[in-house]
C-alpha atoms as a PDB file:
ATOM      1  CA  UNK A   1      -9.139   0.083 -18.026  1.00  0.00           C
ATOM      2  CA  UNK A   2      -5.721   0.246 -18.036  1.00  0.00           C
ATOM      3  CA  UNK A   3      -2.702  -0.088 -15.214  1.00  0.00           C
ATOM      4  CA  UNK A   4       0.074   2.004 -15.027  1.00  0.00           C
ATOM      5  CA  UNK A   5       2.868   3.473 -13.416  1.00  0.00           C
ATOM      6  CA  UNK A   6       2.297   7.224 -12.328  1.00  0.00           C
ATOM      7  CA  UNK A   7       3.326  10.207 -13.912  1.00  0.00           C
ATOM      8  CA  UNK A   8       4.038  13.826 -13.207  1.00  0.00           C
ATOM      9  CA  UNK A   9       0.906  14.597 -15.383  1.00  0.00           C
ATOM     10  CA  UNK A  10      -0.870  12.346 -12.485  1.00  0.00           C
ATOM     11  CA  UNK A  11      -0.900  14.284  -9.121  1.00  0.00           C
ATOM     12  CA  UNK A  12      -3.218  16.407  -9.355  1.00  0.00           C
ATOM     13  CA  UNK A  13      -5.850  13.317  -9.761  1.00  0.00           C
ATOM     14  CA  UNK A  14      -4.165  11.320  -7.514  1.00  0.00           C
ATOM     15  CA  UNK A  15      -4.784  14.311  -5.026  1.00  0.00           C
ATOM     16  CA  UNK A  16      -8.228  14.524  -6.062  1.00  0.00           C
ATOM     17  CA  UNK A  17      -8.994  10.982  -5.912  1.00  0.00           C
ATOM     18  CA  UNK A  18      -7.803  10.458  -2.635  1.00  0.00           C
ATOM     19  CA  UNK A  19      -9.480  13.712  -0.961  1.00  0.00           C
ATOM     20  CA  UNK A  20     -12.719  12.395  -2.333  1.00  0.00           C
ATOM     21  CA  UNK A  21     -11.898   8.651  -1.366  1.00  0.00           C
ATOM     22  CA  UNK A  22     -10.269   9.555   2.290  1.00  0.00           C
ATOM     23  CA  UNK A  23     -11.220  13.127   3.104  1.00  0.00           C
ATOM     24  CA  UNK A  24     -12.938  13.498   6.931  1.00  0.00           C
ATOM     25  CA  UNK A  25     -13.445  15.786   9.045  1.00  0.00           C
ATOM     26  CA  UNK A  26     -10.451  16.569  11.132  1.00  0.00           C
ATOM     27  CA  UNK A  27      -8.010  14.950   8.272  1.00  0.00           C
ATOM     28  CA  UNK A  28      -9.575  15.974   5.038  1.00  0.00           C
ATOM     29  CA  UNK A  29      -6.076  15.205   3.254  1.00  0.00           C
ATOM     30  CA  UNK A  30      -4.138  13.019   5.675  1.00  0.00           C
ATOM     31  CA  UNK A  31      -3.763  10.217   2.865  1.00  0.00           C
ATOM     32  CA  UNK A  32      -3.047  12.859  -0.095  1.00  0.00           C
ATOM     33  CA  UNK A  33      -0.603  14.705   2.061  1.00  0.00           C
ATOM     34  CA  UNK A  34       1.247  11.304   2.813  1.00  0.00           C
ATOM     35  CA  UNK A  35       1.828  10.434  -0.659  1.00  0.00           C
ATOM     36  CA  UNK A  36       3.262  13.984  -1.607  1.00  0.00           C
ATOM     37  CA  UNK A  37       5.420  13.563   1.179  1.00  0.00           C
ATOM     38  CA  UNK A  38       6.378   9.850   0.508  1.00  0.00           C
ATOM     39  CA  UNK A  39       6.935  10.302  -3.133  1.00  0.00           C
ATOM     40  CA  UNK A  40       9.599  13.235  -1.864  1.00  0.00           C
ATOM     41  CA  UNK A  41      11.373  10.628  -0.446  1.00  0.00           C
ATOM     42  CA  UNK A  42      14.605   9.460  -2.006  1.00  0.00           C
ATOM     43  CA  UNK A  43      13.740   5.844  -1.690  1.00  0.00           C
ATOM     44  CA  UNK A  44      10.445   6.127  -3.286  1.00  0.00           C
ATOM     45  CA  UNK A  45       9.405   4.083  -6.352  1.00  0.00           C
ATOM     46  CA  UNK A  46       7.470   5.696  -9.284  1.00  0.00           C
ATOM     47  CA  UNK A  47       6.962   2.277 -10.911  1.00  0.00           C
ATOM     48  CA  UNK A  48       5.439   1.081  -7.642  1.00  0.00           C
ATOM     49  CA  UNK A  49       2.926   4.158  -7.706  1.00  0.00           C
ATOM     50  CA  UNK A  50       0.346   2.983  -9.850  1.00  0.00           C
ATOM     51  CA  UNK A  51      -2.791   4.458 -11.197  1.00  0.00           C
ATOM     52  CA  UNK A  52      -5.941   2.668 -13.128  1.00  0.00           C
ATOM     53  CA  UNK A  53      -6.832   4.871 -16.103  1.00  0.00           C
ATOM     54  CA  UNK A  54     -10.509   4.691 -17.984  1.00  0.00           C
ATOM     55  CA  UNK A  55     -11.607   7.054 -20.697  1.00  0.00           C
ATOM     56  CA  UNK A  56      -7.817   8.936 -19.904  1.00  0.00           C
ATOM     57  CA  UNK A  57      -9.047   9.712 -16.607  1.00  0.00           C
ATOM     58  CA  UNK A  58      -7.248   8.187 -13.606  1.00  0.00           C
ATOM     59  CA  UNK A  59      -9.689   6.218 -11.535  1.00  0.00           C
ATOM     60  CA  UNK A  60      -7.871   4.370  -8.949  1.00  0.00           C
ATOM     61  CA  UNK A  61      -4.398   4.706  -7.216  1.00  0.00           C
ATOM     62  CA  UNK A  62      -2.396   2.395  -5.111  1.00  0.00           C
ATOM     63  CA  UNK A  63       1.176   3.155  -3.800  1.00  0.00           C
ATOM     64  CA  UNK A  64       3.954   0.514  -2.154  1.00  0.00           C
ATOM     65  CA  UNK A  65       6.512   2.037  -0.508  1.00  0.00           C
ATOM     66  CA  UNK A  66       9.546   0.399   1.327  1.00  0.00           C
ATOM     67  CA  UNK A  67       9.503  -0.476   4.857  1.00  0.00           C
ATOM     68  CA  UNK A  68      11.732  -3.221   6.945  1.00  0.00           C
ATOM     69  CA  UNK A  69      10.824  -5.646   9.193  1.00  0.00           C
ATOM     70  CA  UNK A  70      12.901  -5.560  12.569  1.00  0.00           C
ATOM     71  CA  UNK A  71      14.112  -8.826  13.622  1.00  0.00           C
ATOM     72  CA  UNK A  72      16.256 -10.197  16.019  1.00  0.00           C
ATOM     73  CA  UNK A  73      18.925 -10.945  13.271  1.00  0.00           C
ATOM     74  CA  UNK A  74      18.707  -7.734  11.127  1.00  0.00           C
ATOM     75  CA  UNK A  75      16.094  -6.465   8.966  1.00  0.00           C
ATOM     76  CA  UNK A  76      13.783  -8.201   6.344  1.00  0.00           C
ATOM     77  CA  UNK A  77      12.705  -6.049   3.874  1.00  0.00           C
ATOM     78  CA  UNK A  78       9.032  -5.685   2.718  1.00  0.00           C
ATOM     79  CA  UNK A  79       6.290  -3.422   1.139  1.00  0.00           C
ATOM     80  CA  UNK A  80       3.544  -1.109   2.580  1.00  0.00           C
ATOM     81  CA  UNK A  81       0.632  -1.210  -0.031  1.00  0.00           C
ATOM     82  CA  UNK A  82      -1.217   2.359   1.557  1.00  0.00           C
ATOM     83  CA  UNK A  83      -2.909   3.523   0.217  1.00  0.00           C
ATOM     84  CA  UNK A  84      -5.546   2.456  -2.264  1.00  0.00           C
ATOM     85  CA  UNK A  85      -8.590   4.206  -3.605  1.00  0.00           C
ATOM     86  CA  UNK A  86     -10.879   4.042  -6.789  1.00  0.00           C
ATOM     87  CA  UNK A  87     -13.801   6.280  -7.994  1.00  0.00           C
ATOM     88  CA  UNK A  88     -16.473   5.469  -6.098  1.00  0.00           C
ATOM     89  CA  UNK A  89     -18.221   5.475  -9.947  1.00  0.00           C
ATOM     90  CA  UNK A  90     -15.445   2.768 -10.963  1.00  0.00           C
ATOM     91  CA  UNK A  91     -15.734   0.852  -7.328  1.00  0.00           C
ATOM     92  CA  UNK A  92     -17.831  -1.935  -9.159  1.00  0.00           C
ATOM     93  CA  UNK A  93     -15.370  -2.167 -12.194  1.00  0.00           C
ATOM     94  CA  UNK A  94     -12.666  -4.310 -10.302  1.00  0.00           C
ATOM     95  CA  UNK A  95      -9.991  -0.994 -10.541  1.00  0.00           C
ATOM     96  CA  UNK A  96      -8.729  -1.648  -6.936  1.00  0.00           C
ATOM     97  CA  UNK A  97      -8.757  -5.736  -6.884  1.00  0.00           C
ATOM     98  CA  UNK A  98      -6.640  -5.200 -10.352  1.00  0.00           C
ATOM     99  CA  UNK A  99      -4.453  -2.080  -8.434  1.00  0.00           C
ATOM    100  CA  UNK A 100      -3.741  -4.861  -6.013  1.00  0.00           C
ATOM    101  CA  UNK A 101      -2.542  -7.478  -8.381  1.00  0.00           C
ATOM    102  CA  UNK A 102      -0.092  -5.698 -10.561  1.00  0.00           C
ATOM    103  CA  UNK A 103       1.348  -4.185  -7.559  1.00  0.00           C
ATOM    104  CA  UNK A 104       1.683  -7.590  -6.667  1.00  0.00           C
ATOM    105  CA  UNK A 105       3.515  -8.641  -9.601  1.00  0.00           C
ATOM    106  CA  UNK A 106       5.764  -5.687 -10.555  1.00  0.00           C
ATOM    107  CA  UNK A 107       7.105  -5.772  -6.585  1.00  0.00           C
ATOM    108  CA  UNK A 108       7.729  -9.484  -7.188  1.00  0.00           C
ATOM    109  CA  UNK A 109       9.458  -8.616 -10.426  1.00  0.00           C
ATOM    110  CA  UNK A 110      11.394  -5.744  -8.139  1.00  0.00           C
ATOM    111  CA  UNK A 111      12.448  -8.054  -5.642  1.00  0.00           C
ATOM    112  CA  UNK A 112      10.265  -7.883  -3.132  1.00  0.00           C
ATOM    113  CA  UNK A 113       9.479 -10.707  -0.981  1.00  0.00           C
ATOM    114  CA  UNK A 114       6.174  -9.196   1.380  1.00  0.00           C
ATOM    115  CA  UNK A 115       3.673  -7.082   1.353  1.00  0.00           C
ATOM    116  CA  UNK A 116       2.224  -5.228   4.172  1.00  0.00           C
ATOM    117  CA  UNK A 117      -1.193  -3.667   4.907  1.00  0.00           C
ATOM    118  CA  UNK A 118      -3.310  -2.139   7.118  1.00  0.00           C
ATOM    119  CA  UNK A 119      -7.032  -2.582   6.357  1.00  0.00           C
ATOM    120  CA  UNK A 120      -9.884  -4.852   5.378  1.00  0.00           C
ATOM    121  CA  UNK A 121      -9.517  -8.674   5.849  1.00  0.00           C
ATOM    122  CA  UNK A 122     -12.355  -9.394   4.222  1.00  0.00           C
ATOM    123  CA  UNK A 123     -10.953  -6.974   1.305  1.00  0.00           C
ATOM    124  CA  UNK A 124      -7.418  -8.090   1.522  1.00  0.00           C
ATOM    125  CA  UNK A 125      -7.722 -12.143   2.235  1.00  0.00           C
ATOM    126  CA  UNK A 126      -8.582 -12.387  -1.355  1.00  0.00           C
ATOM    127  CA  UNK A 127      -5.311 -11.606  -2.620  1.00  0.00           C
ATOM    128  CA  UNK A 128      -3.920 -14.216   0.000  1.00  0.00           C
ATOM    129  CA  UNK A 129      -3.427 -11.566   2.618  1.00  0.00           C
ATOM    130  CA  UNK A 130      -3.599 -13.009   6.297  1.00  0.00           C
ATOM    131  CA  UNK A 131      -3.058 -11.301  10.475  1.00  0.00           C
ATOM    132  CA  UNK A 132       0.378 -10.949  10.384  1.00  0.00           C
ATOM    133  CA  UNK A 133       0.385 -12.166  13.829  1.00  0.00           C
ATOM    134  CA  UNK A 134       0.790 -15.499  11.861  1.00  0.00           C
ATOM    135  CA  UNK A 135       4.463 -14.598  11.620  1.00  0.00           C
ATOM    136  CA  UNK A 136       4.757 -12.236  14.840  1.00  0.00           C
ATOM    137  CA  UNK A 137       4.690  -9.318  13.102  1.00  0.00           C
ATOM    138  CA  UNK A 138       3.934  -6.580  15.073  1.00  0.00           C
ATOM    139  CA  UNK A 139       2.904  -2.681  14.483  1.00  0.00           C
ATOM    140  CA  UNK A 140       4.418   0.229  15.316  1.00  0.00           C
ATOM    141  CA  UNK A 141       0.629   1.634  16.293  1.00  0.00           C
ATOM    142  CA  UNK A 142      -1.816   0.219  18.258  1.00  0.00           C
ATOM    143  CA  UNK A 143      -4.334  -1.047  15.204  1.00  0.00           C
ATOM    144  CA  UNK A 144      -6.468  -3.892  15.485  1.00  0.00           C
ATOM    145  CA  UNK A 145      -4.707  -6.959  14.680  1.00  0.00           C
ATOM    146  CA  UNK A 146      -7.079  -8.634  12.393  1.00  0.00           C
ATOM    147  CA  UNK A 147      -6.720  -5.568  10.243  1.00  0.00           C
ATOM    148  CA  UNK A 148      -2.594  -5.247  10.637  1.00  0.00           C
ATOM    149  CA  UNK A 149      -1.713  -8.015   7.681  1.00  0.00           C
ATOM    150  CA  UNK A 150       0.725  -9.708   5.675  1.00  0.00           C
ATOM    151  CA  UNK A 151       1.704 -11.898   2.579  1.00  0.00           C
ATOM    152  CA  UNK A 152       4.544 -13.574   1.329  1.00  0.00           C
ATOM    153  CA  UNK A 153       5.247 -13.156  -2.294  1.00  0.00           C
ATOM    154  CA  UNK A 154       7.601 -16.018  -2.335  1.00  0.00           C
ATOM    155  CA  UNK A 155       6.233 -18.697  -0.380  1.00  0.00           C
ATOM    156  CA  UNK A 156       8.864 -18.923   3.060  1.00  0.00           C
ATOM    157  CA  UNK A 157       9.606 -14.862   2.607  1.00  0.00           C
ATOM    158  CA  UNK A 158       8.475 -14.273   6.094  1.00  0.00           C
ATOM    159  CA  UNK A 159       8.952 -17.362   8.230  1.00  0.00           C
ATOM    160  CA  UNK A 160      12.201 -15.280   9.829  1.00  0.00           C
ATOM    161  CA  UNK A 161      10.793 -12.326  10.306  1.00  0.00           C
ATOM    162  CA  UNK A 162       8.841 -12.059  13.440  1.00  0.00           C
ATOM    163  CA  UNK A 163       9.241  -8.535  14.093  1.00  0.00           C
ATOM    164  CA  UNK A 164       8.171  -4.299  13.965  1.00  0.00           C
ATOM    165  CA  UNK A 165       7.473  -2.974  11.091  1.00  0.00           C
ATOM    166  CA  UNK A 166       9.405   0.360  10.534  1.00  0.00           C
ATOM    167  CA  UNK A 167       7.370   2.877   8.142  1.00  0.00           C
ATOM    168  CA  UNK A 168       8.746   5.834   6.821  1.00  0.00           C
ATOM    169  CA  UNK A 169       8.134   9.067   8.856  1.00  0.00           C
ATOM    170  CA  UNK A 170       5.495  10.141   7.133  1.00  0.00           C
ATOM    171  CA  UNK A 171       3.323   7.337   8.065  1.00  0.00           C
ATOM    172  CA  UNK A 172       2.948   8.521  11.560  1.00  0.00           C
ATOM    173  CA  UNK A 173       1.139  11.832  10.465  1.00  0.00           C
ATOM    174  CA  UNK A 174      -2.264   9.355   9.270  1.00  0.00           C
ATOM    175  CA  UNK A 175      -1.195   6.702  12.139  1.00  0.00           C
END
């Protein structure tokens, strides 16, 4: 397996993956739909759009995209990592937990002091994820806030910014 940035030559998997991974009834392509619409975004990353590749097919995705933390003295910048997906044949093979990691290290390399997510603690407290109540860090939904979590990718990044997170607009269409 291999980890790479995205490419043009990607999207249609991408799509496919997530349909399969997220699709329900009501929203069968809520998460595909929101990364077409974030990577038409001027601030979006392609090198932060990474996909897991096996056998030259593309079996797991993950995307960070920029968001900012509101504080009372400004705005601390940070990372949503939304969403993530493998092949539910490739689930076992450690595509998402590795997804997850380089992310990790190429937004480090970029800069970036925090991550963001919405989703699993169980899942995410293995990468050091924890609430990110811990830092009063607040949502701009009403999610659960066990789920609603943080980490610091240089140890201190958040202790200043007890805040809202701010998403892009197209966030609020799978909110």
């Amino acid at each position: 397996m291999h980890i790479r940035p995205e490419t043009p030559a990607d999207v249609a998997a991408i799509d496919a993956l997530l349909v399969a991974a997220f699709g329900r009834e009501g929203a069968p392509r809520a998460e595909a739909d929101l990364v077409l619409a974030l990577g038409a975004l001027p601030g979006f990353d392609p090198a932060l759009s990474l996909v897991a590749e096996a056998e030259g097919s593309v079996v797991g995705y993950v995307l960070f995209t920029a968001v900012v933390i509101e504080t009372p003295g400004g705005v601390e910048p940070s990372l949503a990592l939304a969403p993530l997906a493998t092949d539910r044949a490739f689930a076992g093979g450690f595509a998402g937990s590795a997804l997850v990691r380089e992310g990790h290290r190429r937004a480090a390399q970029a800069g970036y002091r925090s991550v963001i997510v919405l989703g699993d603690p169980r899942y995410y407290g293995r990468f050091g994820f924890q609430p990110a109540s811990h830092w009063c860090i607040r949502a701009p939904w009403p999610v659960p806030s066990r789920a609603f979590q943080a980490l610091e990718l240089v140890p201190g990044a958040l202790e200043e910014a007890s805040g809202l997170v701010r998403y892009p607009a197209p966030f609020d269409a799978v909110s």
